[in-house]
N, C-alpha and C. Protein backbone atom coordinates (compact mmCIF):
# COMPACT_ATOMS: atom_id res chain seq x y z
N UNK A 1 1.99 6.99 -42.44
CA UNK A 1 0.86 7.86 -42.65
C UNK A 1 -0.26 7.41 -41.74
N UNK A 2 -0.70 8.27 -41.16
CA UNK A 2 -2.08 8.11 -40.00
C UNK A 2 -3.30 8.76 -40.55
N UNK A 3 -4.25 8.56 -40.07
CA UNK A 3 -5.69 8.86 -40.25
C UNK A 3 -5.50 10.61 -40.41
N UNK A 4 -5.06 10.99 -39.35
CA UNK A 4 -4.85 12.65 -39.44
C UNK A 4 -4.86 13.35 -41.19
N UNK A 5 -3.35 12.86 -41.54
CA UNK A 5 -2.80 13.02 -42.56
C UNK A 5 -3.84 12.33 -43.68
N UNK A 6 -4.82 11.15 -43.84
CA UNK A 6 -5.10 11.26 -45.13
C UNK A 6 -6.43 12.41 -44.86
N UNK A 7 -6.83 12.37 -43.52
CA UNK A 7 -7.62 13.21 -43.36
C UNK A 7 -7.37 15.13 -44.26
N UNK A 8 -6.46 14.65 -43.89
CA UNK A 8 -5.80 16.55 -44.90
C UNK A 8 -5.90 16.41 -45.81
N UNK A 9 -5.82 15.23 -46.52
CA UNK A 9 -5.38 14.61 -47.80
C UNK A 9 -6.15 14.92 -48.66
N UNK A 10 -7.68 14.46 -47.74
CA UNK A 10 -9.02 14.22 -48.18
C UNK A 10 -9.61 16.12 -48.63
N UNK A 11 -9.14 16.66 -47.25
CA UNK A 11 -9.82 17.97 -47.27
C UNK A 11 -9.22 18.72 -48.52
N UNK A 12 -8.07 18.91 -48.81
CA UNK A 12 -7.24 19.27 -49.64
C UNK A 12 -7.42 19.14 -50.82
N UNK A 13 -7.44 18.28 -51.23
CA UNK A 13 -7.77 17.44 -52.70
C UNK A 13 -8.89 17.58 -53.27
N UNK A 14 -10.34 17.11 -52.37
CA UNK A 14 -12.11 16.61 -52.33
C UNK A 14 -13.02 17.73 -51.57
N UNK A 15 -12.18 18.10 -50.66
CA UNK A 15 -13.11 18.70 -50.24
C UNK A 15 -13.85 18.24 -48.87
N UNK A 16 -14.62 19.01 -48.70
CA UNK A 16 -15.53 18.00 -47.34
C UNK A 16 -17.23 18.74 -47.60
N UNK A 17 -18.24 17.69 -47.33
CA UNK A 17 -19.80 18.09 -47.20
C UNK A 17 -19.43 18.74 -46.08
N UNK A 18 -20.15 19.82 -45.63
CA UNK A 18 -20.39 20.47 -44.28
C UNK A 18 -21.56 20.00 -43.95
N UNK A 19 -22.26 18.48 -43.71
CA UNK A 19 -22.72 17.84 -43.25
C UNK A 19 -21.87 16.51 -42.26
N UNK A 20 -20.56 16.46 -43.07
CA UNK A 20 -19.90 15.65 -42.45
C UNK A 20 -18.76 15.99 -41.89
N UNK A 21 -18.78 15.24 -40.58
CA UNK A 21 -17.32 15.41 -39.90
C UNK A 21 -16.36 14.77 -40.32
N UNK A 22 -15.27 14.88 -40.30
CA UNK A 22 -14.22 14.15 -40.78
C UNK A 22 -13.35 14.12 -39.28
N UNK A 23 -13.34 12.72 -38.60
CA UNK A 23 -12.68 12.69 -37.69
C UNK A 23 -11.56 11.29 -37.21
N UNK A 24 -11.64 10.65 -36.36
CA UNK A 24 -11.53 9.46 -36.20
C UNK A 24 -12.19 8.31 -36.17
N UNK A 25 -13.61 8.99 -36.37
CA UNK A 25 -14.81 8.06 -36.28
C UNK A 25 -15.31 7.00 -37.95
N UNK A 26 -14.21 7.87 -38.34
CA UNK A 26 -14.57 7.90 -40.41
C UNK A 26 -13.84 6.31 -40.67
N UNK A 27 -12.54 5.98 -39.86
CA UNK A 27 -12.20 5.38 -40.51
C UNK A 27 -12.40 3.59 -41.25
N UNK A 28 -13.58 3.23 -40.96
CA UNK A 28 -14.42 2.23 -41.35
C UNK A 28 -15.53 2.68 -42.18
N UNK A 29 -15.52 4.04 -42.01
CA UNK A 29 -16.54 4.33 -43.45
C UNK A 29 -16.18 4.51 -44.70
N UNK A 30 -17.64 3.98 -45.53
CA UNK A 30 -17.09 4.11 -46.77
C UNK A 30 -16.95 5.54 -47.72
N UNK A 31 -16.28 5.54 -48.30
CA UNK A 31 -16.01 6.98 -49.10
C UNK A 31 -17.58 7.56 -49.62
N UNK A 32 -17.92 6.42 -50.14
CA UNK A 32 -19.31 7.15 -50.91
C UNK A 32 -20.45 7.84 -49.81
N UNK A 33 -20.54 6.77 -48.40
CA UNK A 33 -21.01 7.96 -47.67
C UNK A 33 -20.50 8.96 -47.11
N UNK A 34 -19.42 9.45 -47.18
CA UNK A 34 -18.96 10.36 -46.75
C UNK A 34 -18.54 11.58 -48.00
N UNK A 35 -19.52 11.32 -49.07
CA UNK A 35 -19.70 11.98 -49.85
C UNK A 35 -18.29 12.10 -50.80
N UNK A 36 -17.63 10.82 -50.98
CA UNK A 36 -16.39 11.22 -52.03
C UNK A 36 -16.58 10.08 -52.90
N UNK A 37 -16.94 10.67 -54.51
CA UNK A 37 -16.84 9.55 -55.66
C UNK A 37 -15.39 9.30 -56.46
N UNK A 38 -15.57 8.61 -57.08
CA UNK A 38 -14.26 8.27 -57.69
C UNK A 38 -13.52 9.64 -58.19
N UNK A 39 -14.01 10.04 -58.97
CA UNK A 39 -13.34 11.45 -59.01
C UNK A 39 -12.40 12.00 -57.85
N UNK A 40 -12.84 12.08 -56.83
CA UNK A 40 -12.53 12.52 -55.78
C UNK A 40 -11.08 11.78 -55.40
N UNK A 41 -11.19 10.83 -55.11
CA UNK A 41 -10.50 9.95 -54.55
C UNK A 41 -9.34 9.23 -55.49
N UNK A 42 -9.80 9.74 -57.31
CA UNK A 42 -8.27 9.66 -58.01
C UNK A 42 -7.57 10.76 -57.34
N UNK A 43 -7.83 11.89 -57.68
CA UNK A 43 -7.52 13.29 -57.10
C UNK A 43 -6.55 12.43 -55.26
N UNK A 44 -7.02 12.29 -54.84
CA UNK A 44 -6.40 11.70 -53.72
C UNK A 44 -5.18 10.84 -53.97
N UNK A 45 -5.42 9.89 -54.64
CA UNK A 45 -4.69 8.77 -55.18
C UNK A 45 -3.45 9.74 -55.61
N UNK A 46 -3.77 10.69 -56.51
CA UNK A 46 -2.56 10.96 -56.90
C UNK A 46 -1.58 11.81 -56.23
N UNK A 47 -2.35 12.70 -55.17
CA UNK A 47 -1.51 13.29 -54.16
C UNK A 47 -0.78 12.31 -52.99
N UNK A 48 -1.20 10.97 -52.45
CA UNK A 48 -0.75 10.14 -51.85
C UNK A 48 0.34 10.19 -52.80
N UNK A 49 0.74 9.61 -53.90
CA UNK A 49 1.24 8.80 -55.01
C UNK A 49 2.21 10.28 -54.42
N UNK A 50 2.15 11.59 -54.73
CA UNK A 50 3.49 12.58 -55.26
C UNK A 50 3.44 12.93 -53.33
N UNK A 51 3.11 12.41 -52.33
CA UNK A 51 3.35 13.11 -51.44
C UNK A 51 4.31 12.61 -50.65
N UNK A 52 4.22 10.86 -50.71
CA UNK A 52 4.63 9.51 -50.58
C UNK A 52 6.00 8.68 -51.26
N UNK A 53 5.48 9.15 -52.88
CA UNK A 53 6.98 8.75 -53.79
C UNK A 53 6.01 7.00 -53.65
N UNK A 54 4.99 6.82 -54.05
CA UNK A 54 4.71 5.26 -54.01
C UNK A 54 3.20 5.14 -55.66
N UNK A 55 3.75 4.29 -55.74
CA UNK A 55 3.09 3.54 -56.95
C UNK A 55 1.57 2.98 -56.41
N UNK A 56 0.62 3.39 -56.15
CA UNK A 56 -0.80 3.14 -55.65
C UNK A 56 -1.22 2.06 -56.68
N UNK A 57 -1.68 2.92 -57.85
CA UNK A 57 -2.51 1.70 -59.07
C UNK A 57 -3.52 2.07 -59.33
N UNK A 58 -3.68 2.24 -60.79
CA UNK A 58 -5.16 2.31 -61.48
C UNK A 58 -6.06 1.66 -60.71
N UNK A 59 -6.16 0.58 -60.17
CA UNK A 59 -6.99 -0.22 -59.60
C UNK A 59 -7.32 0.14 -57.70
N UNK A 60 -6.02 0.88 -57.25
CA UNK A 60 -6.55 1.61 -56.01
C UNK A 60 -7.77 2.25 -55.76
N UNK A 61 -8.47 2.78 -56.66
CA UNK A 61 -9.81 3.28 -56.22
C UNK A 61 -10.55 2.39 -56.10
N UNK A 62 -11.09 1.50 -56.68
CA UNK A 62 -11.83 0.01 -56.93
C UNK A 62 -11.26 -0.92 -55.53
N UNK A 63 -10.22 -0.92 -55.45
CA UNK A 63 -9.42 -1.53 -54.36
C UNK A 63 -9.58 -1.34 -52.88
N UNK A 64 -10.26 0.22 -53.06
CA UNK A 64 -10.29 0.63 -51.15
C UNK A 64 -11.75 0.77 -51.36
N UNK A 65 -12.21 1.18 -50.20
CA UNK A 65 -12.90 1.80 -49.95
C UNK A 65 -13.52 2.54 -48.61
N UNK A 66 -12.87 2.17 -47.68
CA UNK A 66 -13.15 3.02 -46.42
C UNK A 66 -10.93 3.52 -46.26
N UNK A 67 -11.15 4.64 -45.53
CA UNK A 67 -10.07 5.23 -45.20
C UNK A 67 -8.68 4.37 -44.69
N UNK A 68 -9.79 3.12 -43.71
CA UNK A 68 -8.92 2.08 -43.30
C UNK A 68 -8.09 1.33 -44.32
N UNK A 69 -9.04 0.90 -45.69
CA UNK A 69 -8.24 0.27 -46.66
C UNK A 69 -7.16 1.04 -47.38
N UNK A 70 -7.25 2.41 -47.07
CA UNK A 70 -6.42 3.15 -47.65
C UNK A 70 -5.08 3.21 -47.11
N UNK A 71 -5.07 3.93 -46.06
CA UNK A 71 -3.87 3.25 -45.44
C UNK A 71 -2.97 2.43 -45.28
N UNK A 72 -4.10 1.07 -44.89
CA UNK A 72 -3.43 0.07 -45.21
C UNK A 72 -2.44 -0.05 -46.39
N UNK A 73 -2.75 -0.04 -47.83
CA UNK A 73 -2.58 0.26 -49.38
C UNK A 73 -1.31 0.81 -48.99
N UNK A 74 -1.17 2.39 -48.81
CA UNK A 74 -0.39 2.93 -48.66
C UNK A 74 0.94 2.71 -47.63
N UNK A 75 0.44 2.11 -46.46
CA UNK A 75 1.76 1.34 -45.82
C UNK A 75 2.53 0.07 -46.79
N UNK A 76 1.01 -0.98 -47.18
CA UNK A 76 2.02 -2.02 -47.85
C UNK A 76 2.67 -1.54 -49.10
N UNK A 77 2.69 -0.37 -49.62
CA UNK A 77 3.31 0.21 -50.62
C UNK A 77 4.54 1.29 -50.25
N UNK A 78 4.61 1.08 -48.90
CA UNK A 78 5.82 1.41 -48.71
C UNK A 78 5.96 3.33 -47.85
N UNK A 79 4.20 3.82 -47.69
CA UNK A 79 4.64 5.14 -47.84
C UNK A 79 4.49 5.16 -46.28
N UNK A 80 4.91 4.58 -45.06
CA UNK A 80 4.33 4.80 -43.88
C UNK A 80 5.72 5.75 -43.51
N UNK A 81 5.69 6.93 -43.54
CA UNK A 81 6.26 8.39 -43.27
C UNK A 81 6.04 7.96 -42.02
């Protein structure tokens, strides 16, 4: 899984501010400025989780927080499609 893809992930699921771009530039930012709260980002969690076939964790939201940590998460859990 690449930046692209959680990028869809994100739009799909959360949504996007039409203040913010969502590009390659995101991926060291943190979710909350880029306008996604936990809410958001279970919603994410769980589409990774059924899109992937991988076990994330209650504790994945608490656990990431920029796009980069997400990924990461999601490779060492096995989902790198």
């Amino acid at each position: 899984m690449g930046l692209n893809e959680l990028i869809a992930v994100l739009r799909r699921c959360a949504g996007v501010d039409d203040e913010v771009v969502l590009d390659d530039t995101i991926i060291d930012t943190e979710f909350d400025a880029l306008g996604y709260d936990s809410v958001a980002l279970l919603e994410v969690t769980s589409d990774l989780e059924r899109t992937y076939g991988i076990k994330l964790g209650d504790d994945a939201i608490d656990a990431t927080s920029t796009p980069r940590e997400v990924l990461s998460l999601v490779a060492d859990r096995g989902g790198a499609k």
